[in-house]
N, C-alpha and C. Protein backbone atom coordinates (compact mmCIF):
# COMPACT_ATOMS: atom_id res chain seq x y z
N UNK A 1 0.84 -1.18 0.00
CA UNK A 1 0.00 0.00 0.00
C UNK A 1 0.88 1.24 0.00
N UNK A 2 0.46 2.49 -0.57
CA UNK A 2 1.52 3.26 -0.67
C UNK A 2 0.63 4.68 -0.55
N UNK A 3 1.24 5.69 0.03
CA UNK A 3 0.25 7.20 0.17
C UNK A 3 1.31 8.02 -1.03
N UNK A 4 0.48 8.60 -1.23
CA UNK A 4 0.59 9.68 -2.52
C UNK A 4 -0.10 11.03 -2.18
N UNK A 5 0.60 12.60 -2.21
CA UNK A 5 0.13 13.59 -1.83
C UNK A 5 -0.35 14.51 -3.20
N UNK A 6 -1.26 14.45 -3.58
CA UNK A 6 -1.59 15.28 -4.40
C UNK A 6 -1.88 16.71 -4.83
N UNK A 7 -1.22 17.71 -5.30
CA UNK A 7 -1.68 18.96 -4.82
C UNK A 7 -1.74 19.97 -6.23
N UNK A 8 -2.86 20.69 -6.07
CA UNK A 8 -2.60 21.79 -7.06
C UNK A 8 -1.84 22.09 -7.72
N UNK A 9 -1.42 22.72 -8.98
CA UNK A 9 0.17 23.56 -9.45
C UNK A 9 -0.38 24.81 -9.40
N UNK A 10 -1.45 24.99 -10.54
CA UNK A 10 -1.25 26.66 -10.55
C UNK A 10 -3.14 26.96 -10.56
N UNK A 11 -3.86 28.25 -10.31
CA UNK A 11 -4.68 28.99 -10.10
C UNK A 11 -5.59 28.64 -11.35
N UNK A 12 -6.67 27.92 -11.46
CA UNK A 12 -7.89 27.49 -12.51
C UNK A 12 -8.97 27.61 -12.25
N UNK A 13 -10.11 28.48 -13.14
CA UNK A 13 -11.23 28.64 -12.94
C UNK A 13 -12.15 28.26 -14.04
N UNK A 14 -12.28 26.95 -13.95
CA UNK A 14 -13.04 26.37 -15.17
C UNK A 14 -14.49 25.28 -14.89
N UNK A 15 -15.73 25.89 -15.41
CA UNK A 15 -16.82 25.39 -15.15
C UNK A 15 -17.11 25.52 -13.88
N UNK A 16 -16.99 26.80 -13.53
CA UNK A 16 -17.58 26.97 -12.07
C UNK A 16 -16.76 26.46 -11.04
N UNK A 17 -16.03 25.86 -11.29
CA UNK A 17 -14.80 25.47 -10.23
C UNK A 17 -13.52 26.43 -10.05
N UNK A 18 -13.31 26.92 -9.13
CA UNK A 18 -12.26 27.77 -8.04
C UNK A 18 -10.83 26.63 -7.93
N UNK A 19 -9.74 26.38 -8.60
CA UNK A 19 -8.50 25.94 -8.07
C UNK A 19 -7.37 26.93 -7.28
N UNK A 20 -6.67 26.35 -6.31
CA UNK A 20 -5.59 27.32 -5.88
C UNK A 20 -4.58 26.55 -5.74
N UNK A 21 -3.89 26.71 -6.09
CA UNK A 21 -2.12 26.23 -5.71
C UNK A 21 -2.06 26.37 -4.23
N UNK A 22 -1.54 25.16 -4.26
CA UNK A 22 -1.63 24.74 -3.03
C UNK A 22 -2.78 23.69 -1.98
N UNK A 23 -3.84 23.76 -2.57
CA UNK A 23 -5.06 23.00 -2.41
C UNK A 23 -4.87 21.19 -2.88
N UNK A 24 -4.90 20.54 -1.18
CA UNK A 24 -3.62 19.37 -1.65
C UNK A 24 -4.50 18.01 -0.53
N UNK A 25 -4.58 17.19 -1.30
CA UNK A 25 -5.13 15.80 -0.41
C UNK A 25 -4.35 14.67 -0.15
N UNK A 26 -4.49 13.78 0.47
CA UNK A 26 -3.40 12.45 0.38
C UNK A 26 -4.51 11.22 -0.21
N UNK A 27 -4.23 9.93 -0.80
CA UNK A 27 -4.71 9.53 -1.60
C UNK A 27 -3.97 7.87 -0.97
N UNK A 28 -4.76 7.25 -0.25
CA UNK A 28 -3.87 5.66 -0.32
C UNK A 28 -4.45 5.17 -1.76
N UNK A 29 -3.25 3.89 -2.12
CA UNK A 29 -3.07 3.31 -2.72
C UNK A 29 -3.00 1.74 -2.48
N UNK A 30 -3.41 0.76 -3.51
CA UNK A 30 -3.12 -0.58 -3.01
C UNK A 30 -1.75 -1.00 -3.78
N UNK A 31 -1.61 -0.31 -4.86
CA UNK A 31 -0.26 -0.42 -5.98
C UNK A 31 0.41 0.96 -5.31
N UNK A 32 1.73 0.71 -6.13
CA UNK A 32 2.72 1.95 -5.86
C UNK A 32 2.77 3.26 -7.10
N UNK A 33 1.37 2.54 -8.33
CA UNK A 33 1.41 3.12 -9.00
C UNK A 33 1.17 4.49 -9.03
N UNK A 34 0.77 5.33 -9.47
CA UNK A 34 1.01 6.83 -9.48
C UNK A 34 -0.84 6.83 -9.92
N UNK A 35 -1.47 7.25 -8.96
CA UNK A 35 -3.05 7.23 -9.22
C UNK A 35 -3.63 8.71 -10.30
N UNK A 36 -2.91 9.47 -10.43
CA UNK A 36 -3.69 10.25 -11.41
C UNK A 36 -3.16 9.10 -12.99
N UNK A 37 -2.52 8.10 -13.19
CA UNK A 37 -2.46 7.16 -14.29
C UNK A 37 -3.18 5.59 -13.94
N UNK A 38 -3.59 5.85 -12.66
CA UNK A 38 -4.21 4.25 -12.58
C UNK A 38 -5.14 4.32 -12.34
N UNK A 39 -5.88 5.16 -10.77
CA UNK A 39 -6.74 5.51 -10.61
C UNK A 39 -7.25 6.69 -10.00
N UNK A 40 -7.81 7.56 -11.21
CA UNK A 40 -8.50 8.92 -10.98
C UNK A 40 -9.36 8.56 -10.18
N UNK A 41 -9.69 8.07 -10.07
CA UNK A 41 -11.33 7.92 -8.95
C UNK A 41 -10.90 8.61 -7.77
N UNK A 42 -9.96 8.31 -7.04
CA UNK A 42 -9.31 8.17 -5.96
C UNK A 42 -9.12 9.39 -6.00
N UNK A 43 -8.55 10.24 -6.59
CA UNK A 43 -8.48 11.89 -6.49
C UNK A 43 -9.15 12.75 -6.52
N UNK A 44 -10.73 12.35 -7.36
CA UNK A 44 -11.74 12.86 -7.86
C UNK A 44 -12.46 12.94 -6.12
N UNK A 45 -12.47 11.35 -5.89
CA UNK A 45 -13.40 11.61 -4.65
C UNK A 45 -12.44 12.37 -3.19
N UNK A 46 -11.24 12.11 -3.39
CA UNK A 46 -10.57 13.23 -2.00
C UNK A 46 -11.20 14.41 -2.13
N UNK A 47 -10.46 15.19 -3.48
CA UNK A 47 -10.58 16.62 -4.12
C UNK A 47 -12.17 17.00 -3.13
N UNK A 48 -13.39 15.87 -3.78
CA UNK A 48 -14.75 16.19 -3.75
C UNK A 48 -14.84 16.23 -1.88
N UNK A 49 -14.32 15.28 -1.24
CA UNK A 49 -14.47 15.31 -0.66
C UNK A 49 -13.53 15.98 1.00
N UNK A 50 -12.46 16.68 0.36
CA UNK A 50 -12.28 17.90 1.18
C UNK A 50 -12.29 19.10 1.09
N UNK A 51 -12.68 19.49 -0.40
CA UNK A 51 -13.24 21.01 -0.64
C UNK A 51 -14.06 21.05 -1.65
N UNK A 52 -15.00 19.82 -1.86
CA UNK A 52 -16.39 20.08 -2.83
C UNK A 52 -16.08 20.54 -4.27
N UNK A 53 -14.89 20.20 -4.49
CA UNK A 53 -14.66 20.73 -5.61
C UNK A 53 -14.30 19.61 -7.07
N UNK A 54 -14.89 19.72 -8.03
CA UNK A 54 -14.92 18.36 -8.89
C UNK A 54 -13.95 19.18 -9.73
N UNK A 55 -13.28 18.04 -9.92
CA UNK A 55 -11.83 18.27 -10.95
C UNK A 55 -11.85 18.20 -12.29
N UNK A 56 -13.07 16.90 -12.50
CA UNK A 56 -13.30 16.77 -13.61
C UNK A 56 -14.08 18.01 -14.63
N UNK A 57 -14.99 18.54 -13.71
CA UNK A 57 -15.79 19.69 -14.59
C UNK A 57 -15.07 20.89 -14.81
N UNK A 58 -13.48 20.82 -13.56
CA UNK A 58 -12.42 22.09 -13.95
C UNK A 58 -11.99 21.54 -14.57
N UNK A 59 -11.58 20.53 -15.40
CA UNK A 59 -10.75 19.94 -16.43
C UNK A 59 -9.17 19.71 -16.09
N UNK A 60 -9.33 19.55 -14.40
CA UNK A 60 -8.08 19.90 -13.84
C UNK A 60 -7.42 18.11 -13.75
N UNK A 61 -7.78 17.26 -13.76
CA UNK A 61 -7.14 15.75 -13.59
C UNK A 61 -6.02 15.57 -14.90
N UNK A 62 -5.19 15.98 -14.27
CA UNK A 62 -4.15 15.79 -15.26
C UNK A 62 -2.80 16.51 -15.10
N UNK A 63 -1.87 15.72 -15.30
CA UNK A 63 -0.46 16.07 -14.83
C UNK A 63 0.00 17.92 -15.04
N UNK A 64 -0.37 19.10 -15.88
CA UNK A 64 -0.28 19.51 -16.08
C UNK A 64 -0.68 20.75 -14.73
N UNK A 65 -2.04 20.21 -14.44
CA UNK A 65 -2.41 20.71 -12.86
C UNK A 65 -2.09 20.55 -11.70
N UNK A 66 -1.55 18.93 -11.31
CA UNK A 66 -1.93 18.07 -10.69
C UNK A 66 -0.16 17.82 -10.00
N UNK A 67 0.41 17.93 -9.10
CA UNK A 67 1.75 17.27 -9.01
C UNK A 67 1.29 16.09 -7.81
N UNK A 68 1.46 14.86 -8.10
CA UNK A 68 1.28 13.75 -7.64
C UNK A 68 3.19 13.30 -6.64
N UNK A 69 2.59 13.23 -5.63
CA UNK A 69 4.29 12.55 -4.70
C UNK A 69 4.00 11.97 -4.28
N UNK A 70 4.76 10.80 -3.89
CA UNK A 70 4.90 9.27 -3.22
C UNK A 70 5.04 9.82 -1.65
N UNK A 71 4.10 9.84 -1.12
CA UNK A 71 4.65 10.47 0.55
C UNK A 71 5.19 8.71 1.47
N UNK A 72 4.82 7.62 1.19
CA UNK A 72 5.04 6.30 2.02
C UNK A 72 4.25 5.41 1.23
N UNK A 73 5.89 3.93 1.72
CA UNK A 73 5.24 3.29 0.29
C UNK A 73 4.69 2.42 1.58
């Protein structure tokens, strides 16, 4: 099992969704894989579920937004 810290990069306001740099969840894992490539779910529902905010309708799930770190494997 492995934790992964996921956090914002930069400031997005798309489809009614508010992003800020810095706005950051932790995410277990059952693989060591890197979950914004295995499983989005897992980020979608943190994101949703510590600041109500859906990633998908900001178009924000994706490496470009997104910096994904291995915090413990």
């Amino acid at each position: 099992m492995a934790l992964f810290q996921v956090t914002i990069k930069r400031k997005k306001q798309c489809g009614g969704v508010h992003l800020e740099p810095g706005m950051s969840v932790q995410v277990a894992t059952k693989t060591d894989s890197n979950p914004l490539a295995t499983n989005k779910q897992l980020i979608l529902d943190a994101f949703m579920r510590v600041y109500g905010v859906d990633l998908q309708k900001a178009m924000a799930l994706n490496p470009t937004d997104l910096e994904v770190v291995k915090v413990h494997n």
